[in-house]
PDB file of N, CA and C in Angstrom:
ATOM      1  N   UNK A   1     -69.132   0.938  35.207  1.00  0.00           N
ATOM      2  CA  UNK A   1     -68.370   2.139  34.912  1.00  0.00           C
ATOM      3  C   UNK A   1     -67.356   1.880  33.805  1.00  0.00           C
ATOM      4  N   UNK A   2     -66.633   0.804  33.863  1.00  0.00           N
ATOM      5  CA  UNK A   2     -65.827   0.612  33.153  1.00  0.00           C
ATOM      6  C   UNK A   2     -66.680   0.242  31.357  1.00  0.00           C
ATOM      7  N   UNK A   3     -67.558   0.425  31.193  1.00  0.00           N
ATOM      8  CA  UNK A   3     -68.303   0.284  29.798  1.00  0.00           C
ATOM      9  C   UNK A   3     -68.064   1.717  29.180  1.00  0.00           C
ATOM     10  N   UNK A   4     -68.340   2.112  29.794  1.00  0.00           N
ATOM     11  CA  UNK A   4     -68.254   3.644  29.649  1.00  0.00           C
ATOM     12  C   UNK A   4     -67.010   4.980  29.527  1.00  0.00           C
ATOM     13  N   UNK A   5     -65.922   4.069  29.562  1.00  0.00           N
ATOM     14  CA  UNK A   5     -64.794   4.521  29.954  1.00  0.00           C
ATOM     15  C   UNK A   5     -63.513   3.270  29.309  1.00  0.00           C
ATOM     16  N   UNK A   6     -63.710   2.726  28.810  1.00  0.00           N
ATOM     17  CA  UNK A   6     -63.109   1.431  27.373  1.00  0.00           C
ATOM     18  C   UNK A   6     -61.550   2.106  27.422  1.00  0.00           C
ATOM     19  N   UNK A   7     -60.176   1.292  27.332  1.00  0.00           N
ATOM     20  CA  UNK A   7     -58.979   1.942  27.325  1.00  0.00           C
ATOM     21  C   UNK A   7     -59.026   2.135  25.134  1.00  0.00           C
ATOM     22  N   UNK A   8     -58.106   2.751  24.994  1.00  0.00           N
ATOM     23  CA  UNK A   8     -57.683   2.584  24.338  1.00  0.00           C
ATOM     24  C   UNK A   8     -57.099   1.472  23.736  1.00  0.00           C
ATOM     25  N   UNK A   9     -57.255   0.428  22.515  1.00  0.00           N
ATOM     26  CA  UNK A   9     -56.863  -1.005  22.802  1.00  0.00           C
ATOM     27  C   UNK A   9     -55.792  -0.883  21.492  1.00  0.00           C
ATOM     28  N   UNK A  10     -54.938  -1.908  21.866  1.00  0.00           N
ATOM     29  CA  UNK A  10     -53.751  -2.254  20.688  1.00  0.00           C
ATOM     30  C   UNK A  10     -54.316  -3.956  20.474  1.00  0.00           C
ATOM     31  N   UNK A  11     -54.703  -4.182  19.282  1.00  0.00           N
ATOM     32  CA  UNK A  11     -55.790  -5.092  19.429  1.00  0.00           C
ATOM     33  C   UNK A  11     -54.859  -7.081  19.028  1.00  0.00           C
ATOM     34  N   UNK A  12     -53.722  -6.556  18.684  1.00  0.00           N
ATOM     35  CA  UNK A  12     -53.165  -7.763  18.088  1.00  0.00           C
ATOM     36  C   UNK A  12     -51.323  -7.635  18.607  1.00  0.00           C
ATOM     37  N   UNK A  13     -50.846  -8.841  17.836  1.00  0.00           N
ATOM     38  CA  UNK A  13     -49.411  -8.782  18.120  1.00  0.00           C
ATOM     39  C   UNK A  13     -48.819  -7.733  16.512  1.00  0.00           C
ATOM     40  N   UNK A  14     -49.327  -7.568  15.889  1.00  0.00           N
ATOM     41  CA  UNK A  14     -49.230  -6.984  14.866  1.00  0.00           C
ATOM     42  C   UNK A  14     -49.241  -5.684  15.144  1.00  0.00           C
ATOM     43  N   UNK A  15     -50.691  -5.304  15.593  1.00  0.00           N
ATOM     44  CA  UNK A  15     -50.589  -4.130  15.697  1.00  0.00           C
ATOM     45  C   UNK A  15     -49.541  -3.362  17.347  1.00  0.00           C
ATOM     46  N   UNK A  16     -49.156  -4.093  17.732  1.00  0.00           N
ATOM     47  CA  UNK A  16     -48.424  -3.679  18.959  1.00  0.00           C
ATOM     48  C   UNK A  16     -46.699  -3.668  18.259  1.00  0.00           C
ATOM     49  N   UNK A  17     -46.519  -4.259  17.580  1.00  0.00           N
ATOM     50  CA  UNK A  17     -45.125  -4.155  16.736  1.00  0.00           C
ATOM     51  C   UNK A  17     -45.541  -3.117  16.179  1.00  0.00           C
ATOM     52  N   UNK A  18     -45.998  -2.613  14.811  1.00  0.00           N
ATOM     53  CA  UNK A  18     -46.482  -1.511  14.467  1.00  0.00           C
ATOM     54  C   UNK A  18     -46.623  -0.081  14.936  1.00  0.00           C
ATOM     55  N   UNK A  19     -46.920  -0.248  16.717  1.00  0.00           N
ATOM     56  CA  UNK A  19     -47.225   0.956  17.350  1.00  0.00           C
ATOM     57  C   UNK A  19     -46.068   1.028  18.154  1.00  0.00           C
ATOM     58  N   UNK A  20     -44.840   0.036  18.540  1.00  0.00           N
ATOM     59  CA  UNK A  20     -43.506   0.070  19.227  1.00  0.00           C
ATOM     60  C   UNK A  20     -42.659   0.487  18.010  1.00  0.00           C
ATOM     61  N   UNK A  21     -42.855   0.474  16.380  1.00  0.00           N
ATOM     62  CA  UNK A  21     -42.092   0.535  15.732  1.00  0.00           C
ATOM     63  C   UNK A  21     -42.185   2.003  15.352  1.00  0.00           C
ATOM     64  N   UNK A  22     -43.708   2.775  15.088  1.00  0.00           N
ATOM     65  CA  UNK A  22     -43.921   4.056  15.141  1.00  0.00           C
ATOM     66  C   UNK A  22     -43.186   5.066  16.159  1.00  0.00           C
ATOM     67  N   UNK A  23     -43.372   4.540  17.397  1.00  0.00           N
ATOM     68  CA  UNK A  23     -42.746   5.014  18.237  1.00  0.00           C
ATOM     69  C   UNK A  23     -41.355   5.398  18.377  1.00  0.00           C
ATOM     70  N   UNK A  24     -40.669   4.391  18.411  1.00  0.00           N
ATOM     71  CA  UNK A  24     -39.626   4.320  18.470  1.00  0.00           C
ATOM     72  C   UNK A  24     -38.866   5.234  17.430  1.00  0.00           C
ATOM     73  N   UNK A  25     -39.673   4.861  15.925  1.00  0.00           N
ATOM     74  CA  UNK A  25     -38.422   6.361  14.672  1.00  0.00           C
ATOM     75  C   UNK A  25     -38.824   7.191  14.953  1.00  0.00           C
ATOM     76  N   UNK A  26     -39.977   7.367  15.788  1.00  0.00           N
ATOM     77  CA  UNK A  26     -40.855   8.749  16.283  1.00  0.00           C
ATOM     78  C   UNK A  26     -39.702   9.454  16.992  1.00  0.00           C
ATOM     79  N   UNK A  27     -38.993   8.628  18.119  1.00  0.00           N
ATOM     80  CA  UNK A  27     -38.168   9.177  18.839  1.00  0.00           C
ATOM     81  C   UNK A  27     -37.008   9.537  18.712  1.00  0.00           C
ATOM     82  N   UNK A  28     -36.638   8.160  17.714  1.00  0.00           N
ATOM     83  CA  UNK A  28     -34.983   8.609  16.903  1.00  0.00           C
ATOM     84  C   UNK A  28     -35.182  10.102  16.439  1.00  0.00           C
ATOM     85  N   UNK A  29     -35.980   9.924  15.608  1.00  0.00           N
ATOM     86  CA  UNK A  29     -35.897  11.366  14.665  1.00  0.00           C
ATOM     87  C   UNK A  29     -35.992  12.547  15.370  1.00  0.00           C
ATOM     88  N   UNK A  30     -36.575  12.432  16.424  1.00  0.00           N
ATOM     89  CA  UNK A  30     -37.084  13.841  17.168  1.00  0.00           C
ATOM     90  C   UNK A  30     -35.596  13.918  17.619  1.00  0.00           C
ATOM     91  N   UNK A  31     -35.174  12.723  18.073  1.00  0.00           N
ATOM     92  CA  UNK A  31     -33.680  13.309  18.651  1.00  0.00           C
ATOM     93  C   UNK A  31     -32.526  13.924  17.740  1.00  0.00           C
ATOM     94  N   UNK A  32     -32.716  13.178  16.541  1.00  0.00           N
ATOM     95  CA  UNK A  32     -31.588  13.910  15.447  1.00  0.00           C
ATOM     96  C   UNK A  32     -32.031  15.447  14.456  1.00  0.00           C
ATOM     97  N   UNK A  33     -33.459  16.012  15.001  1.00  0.00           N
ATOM     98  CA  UNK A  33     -33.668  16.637  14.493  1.00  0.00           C
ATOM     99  C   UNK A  33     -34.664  17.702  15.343  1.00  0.00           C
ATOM    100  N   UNK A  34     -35.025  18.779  15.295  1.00  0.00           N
ATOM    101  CA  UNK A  34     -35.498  19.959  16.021  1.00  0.00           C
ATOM    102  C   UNK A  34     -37.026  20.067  15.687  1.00  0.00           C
ATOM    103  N   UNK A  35     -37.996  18.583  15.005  1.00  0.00           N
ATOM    104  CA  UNK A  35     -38.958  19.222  15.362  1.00  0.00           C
ATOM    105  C   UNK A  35     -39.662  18.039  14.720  1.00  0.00           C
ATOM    106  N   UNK A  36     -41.373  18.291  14.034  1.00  0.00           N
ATOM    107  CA  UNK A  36     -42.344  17.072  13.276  1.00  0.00           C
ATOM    108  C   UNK A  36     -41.485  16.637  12.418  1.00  0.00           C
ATOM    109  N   UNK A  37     -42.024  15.087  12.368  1.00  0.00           N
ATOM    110  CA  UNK A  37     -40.989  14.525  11.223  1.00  0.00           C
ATOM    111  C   UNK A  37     -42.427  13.656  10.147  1.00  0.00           C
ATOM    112  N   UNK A  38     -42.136  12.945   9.416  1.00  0.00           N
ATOM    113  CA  UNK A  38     -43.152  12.138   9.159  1.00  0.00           C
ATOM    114  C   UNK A  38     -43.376  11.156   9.956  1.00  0.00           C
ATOM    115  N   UNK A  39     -42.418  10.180  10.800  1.00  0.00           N
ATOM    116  CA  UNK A  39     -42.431   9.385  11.594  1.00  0.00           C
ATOM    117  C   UNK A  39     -43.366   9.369  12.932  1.00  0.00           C
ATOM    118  N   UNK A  40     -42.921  10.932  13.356  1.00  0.00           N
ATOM    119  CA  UNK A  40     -44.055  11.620  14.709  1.00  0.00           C
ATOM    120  C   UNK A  40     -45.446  11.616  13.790  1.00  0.00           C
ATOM    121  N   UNK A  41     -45.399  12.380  12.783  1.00  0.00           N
ATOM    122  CA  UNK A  41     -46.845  12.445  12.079  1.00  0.00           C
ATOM    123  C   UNK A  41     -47.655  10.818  12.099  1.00  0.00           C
ATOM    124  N   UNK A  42     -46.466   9.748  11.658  1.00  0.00           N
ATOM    125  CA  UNK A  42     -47.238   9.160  11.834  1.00  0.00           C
ATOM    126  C   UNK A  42     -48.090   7.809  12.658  1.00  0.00           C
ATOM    127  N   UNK A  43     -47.017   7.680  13.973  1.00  0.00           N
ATOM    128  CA  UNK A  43     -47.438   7.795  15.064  1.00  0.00           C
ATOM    129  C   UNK A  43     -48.734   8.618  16.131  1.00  0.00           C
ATOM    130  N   UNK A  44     -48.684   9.907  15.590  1.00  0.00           N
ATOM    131  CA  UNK A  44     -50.180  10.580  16.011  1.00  0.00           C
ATOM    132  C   UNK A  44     -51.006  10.297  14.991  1.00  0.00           C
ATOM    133  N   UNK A  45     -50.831   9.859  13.811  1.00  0.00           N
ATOM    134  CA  UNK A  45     -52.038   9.227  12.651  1.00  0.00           C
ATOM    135  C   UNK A  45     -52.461   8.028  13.684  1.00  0.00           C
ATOM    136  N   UNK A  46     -52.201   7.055  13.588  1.00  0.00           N
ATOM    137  CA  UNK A  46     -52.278   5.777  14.650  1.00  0.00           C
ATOM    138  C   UNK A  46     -52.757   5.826  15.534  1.00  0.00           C
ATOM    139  N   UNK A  47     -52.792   7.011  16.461  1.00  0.00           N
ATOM    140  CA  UNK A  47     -52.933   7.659  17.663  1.00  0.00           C
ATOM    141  C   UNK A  47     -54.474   8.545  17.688  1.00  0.00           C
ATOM    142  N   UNK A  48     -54.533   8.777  16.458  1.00  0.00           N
ATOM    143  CA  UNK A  48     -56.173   9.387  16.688  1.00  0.00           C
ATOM    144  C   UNK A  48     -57.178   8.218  16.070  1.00  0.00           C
ATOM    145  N   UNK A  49     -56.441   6.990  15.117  1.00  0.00           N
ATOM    146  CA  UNK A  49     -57.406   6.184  14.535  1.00  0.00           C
ATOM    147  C   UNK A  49     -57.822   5.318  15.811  1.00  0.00           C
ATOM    148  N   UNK A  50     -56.924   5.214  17.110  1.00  0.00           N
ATOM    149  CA  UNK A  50     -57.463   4.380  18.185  1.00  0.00           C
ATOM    150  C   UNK A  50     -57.899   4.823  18.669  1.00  0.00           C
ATOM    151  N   UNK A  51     -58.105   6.466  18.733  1.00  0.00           N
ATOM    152  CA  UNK A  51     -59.217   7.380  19.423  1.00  0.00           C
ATOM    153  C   UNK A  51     -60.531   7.475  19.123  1.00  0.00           C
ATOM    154  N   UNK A  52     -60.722   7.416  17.563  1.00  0.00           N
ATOM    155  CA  UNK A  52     -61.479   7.412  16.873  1.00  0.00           C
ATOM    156  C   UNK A  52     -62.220   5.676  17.231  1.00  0.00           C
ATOM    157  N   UNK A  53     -61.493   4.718  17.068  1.00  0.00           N
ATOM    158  CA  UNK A  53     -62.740   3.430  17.062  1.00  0.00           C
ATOM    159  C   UNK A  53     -62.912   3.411  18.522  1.00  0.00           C
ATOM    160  N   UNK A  54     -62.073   3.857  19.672  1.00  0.00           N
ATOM    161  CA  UNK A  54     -62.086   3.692  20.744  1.00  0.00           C
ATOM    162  C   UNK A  54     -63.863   5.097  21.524  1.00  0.00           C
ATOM    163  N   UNK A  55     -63.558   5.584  20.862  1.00  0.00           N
ATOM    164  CA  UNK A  55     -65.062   6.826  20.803  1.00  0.00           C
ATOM    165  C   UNK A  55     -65.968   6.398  20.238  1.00  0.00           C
ATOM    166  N   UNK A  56     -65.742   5.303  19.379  1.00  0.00           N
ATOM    167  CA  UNK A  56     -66.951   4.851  18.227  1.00  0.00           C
ATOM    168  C   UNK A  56     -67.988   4.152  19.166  1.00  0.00           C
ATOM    169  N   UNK A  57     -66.602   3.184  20.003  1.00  0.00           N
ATOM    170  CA  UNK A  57     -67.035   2.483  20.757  1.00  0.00           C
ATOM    171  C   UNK A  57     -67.954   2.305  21.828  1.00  0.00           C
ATOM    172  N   UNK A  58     -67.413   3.679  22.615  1.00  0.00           N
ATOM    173  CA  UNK A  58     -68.266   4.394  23.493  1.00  0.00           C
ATOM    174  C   UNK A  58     -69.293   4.853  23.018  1.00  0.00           C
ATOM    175  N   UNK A  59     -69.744   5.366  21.832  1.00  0.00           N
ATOM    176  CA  UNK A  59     -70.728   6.042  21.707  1.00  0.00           C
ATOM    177  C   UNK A  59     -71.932   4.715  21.518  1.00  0.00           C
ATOM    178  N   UNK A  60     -71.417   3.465  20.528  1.00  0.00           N
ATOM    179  CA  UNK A  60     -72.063   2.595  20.569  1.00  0.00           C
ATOM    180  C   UNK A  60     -72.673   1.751  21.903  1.00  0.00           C
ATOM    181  N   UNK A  61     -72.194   1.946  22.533  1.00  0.00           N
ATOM    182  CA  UNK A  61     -72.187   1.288  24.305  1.00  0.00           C
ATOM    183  C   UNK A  61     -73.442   2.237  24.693  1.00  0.00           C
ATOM    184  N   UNK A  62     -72.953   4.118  24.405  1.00  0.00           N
ATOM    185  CA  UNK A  62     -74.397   4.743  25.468  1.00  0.00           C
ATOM    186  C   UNK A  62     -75.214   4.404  24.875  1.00  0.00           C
ATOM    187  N   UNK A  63     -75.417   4.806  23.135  1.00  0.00           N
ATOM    188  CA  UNK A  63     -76.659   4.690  22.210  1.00  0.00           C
ATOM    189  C   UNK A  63     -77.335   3.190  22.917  1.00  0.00           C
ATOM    190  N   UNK A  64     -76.776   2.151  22.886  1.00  0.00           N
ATOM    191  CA  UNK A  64     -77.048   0.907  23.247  1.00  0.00           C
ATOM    192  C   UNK A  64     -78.006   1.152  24.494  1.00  0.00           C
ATOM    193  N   UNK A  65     -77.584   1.813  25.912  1.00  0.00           N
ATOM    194  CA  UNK A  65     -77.468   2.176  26.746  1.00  0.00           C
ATOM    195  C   UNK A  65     -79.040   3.733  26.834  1.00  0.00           C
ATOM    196  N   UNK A  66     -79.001   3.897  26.301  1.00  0.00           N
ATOM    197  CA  UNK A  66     -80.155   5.050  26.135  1.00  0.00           C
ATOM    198  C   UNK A  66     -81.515   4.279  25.257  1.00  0.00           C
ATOM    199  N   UNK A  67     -81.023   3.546  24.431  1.00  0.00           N
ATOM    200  CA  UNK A  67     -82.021   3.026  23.607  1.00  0.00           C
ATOM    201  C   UNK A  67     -82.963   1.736  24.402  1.00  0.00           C
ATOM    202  N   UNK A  68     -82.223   0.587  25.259  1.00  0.00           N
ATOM    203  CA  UNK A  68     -82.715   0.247  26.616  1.00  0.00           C
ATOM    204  C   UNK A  68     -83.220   0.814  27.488  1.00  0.00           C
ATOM    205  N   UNK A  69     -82.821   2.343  28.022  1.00  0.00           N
ATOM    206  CA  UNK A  69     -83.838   3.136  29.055  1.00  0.00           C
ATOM    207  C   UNK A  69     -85.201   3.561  28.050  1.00  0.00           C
ATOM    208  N   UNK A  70     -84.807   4.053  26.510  1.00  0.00           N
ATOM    209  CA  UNK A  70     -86.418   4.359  26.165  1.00  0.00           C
ATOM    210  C   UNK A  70     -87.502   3.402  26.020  1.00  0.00           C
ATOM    211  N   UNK A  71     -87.082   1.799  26.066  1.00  0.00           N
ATOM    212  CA  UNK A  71     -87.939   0.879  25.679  1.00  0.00           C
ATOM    213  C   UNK A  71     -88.661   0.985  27.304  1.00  0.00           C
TER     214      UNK A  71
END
């Protein structure tokens, strides 16, 4: 089950600084200000590219996974 269902991954120490550092002006700013900032923007940029390889992923797993049941 769990092939099929993959978390979302933060893949390095790099990229986990990167995604605590997004975050974080993500939040400053929202607090000093009433709404999207570039900071939030780009925190959800980040946020759909791990969606995106994280779906890639999955899809590569069923294809994998379907292409074994047709043989």
């Amino acid at each position: 089950m769990y092939d099929l269902y993959p978390p979302v991954f933060i893949y390095d120490s790099p990229e986990k600084i990167e995604y605590i550092g997004a975050l974080s002006k993500s939040y400053q700013t929202l607090l000093n200000s009433d709404g999207w900032n570039d900071h939030t923007a780009f925190f959800f940029e980040q946020e759909l590219d791990r969606i995106l390889a994280t779906t890639t992923l999955m899809f590569d797993i069923v294809n994998k996974m379907g292409n074994a049941r047709i043989k």
